[in-house]
C-alpha atoms as a PDB file:
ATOM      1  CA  UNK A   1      79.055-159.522 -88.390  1.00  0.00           C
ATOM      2  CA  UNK A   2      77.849-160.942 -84.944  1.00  0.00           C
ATOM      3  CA  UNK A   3      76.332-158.230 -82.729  1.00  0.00           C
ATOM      4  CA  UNK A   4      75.701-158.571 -78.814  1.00  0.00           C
ATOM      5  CA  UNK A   5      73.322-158.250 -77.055  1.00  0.00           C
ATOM      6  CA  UNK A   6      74.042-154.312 -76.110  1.00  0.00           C
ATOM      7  CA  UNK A   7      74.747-153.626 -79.813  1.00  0.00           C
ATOM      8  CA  UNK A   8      71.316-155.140 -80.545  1.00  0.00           C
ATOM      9  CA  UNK A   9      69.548-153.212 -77.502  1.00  0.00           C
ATOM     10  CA  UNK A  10      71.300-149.889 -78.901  1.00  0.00           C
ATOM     11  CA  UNK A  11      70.109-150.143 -82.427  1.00  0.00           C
ATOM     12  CA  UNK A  12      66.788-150.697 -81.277  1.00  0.00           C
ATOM     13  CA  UNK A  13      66.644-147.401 -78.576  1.00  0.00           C
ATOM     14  CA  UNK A  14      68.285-145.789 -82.050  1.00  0.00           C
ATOM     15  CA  UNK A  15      65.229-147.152 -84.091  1.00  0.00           C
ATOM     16  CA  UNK A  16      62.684-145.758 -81.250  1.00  0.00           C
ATOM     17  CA  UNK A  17      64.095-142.576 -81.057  1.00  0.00           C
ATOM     18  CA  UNK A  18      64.232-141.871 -84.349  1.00  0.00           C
ATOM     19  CA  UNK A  19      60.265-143.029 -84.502  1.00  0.00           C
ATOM     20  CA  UNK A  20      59.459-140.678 -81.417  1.00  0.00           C
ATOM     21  CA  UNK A  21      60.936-137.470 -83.096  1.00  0.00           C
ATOM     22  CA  UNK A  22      59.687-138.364 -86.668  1.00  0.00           C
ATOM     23  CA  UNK A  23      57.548-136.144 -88.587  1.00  0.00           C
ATOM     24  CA  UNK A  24      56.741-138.276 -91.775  1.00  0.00           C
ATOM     25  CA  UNK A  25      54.677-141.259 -92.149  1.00  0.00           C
ATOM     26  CA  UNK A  26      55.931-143.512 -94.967  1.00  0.00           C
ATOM     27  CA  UNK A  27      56.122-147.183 -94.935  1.00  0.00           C
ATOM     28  CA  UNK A  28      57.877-147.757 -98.291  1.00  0.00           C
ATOM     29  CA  UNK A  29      60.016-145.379-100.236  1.00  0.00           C
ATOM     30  CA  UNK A  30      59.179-141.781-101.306  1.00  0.00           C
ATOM     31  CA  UNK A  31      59.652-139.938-104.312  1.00  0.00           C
ATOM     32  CA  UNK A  32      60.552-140.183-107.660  1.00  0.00           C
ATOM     33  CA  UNK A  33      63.581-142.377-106.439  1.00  0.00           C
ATOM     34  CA  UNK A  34      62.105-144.189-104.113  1.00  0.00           C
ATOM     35  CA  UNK A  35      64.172-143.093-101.027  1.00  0.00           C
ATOM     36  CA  UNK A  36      63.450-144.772 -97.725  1.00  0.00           C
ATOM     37  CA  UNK A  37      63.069-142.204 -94.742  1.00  0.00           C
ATOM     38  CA  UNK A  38      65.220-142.875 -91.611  1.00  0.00           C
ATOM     39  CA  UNK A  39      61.678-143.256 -90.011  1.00  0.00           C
ATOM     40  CA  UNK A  40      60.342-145.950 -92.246  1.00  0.00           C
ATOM     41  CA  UNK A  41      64.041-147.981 -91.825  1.00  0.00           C
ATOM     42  CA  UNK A  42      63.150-147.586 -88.022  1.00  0.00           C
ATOM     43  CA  UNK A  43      59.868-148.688 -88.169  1.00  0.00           C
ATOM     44  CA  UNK A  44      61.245-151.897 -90.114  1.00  0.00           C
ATOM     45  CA  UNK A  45      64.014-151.898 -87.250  1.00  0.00           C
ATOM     46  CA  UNK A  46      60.957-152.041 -85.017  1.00  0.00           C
ATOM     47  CA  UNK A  47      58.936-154.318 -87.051  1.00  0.00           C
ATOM     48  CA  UNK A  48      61.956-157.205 -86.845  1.00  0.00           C
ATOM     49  CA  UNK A  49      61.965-156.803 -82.815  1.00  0.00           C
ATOM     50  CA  UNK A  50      58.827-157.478 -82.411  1.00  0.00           C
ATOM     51  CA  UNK A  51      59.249-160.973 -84.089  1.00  0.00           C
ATOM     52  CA  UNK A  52      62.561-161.418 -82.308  1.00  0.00           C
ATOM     53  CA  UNK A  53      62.147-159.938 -78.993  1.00  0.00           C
ATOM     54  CA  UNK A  54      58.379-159.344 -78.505  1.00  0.00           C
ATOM     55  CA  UNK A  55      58.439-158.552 -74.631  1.00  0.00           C
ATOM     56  CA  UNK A  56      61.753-156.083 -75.337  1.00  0.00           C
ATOM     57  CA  UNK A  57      60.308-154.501 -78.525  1.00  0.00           C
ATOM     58  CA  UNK A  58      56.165-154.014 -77.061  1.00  0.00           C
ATOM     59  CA  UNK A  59      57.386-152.223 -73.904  1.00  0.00           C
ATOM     60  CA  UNK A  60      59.202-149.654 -76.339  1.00  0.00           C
ATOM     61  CA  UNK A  61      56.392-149.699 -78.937  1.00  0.00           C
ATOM     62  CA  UNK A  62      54.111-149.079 -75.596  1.00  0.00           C
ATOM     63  CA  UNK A  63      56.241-145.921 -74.422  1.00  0.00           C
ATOM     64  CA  UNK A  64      56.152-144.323 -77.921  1.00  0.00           C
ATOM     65  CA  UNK A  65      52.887-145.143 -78.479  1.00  0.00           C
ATOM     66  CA  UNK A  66      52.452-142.525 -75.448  1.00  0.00           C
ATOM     67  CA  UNK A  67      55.393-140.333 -75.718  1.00  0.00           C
ATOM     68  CA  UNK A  68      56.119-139.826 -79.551  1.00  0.00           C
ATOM     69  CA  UNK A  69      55.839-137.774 -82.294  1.00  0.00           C
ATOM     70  CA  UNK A  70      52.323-137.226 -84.152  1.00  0.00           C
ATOM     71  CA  UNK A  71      54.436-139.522 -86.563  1.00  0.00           C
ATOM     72  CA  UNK A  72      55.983-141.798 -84.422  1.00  0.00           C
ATOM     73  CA  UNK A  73      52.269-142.585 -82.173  1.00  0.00           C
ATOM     74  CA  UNK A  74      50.725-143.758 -85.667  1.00  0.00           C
ATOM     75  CA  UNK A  75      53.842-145.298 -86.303  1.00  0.00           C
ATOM     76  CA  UNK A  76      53.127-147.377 -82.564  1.00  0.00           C
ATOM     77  CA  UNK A  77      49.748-148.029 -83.182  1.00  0.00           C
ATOM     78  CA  UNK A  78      50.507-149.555 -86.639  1.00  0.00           C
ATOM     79  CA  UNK A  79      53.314-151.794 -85.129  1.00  0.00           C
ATOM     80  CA  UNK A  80      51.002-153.010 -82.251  1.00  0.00           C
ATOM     81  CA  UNK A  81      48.097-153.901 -85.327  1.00  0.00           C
ATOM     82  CA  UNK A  82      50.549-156.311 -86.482  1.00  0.00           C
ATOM     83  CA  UNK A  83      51.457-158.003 -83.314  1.00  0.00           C
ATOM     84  CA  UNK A  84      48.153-157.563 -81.389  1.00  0.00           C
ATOM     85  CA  UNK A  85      45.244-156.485 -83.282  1.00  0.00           C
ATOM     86  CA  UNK A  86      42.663-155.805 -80.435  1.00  0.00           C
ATOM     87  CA  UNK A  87      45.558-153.214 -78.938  1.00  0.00           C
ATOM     88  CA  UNK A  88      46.108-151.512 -82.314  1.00  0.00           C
ATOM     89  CA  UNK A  89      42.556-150.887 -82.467  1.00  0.00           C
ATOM     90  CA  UNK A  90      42.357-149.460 -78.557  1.00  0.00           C
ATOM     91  CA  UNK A  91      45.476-147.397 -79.677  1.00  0.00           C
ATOM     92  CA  UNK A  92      43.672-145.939 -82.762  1.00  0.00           C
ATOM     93  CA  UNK A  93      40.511-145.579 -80.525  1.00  0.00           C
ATOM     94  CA  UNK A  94      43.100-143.337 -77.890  1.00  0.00           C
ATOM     95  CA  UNK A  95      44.606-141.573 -81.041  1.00  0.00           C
ATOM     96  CA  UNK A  96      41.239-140.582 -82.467  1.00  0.00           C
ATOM     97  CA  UNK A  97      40.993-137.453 -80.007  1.00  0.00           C
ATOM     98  CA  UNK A  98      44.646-136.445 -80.997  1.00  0.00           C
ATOM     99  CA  UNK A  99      44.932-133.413 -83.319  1.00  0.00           C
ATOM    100  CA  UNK A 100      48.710-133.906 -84.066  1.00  0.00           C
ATOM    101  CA  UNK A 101      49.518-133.270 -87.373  1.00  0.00           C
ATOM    102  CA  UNK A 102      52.048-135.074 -89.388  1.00  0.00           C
ATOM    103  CA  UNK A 103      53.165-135.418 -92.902  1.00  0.00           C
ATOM    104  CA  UNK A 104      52.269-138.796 -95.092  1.00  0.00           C
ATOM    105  CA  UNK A 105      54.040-139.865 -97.857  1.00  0.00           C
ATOM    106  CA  UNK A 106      52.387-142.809-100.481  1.00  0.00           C
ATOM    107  CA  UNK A 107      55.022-142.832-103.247  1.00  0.00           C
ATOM    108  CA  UNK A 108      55.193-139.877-104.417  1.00  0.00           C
ATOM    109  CA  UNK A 109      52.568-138.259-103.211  1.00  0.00           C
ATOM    110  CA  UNK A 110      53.085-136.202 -99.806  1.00  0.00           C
ATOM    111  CA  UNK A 111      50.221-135.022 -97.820  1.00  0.00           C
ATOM    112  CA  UNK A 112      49.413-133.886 -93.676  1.00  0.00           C
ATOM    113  CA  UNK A 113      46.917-135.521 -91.697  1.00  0.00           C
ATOM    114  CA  UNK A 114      46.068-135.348 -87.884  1.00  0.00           C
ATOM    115  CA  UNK A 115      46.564-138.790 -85.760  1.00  0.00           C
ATOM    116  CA  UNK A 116      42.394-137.897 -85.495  1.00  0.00           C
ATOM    117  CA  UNK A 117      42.165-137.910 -89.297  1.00  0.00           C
ATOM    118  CA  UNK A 118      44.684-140.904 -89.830  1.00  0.00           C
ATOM    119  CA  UNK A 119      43.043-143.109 -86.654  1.00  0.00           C
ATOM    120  CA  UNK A 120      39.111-142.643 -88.170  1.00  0.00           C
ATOM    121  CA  UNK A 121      40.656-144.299 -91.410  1.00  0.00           C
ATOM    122  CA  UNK A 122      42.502-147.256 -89.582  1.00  0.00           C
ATOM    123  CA  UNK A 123      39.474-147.490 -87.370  1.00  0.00           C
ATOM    124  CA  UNK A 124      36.877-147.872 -90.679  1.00  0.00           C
ATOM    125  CA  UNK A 125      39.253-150.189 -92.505  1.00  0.00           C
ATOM    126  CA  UNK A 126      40.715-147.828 -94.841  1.00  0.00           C
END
């Protein structure tokens, strides 16, 4: 299937929205079966831009980055480690005062955290 170039710039805005409302962090799948979380298919969604349209894709990761979710700002400052380390690390460094609370999933295990909690780790390496 061949998509345009609308199609294309309305999955992404689909894939960012979903990111700025999330309230789970989980890069691979959760649970006992594994399921993969809208979020985490956005964040992929995301992910792919960023290789294929980097200007398009960082000015959205920018504007979620201030305007999402708990979720959805770790989410950002993840994607922009990948791209552009030195602004992943001044978007953990913003994030670190932030006492938004989300939930995390690792496999099966779920937990909360608060983008202050979440950014010290990122920030020491962990």
């Amino acid at each position: 299937m061949v998509f345009g170039i609308g199609e294309k710039d309305r999955e992404l805005d689909a894939a960012v929205e979903e990111l700025r409302r999330a309230d789970t962090l989980a890069f691979g799948g959760v649970g006992i079966a594994g399921q993969i979380l809208p979020a985490t298919d956005a964040y992929r969604h995301l992910e792919r831009a960023l290789r294929e349209h980097p200007e398009a894709a960082r000015k959205k990761v920018d504007r979620l980055l201030k305007h999402g979710s708990p979720a959805g700002k770790a989410y950002a400052a993840t994607l922009l480690d990948t791209v552009d380390p030195a602004a992943g690390r001044a978007a953990w460094e913003r994030l670190r005062d932030d006492d938004g609370e989300f939930t995390t999933f690792s496999g099966c295990l779920m937990d909360r955290a608060t983008l202050r909690e979440y950014a010290a780790e990122r920030l020491a390496g962990t």
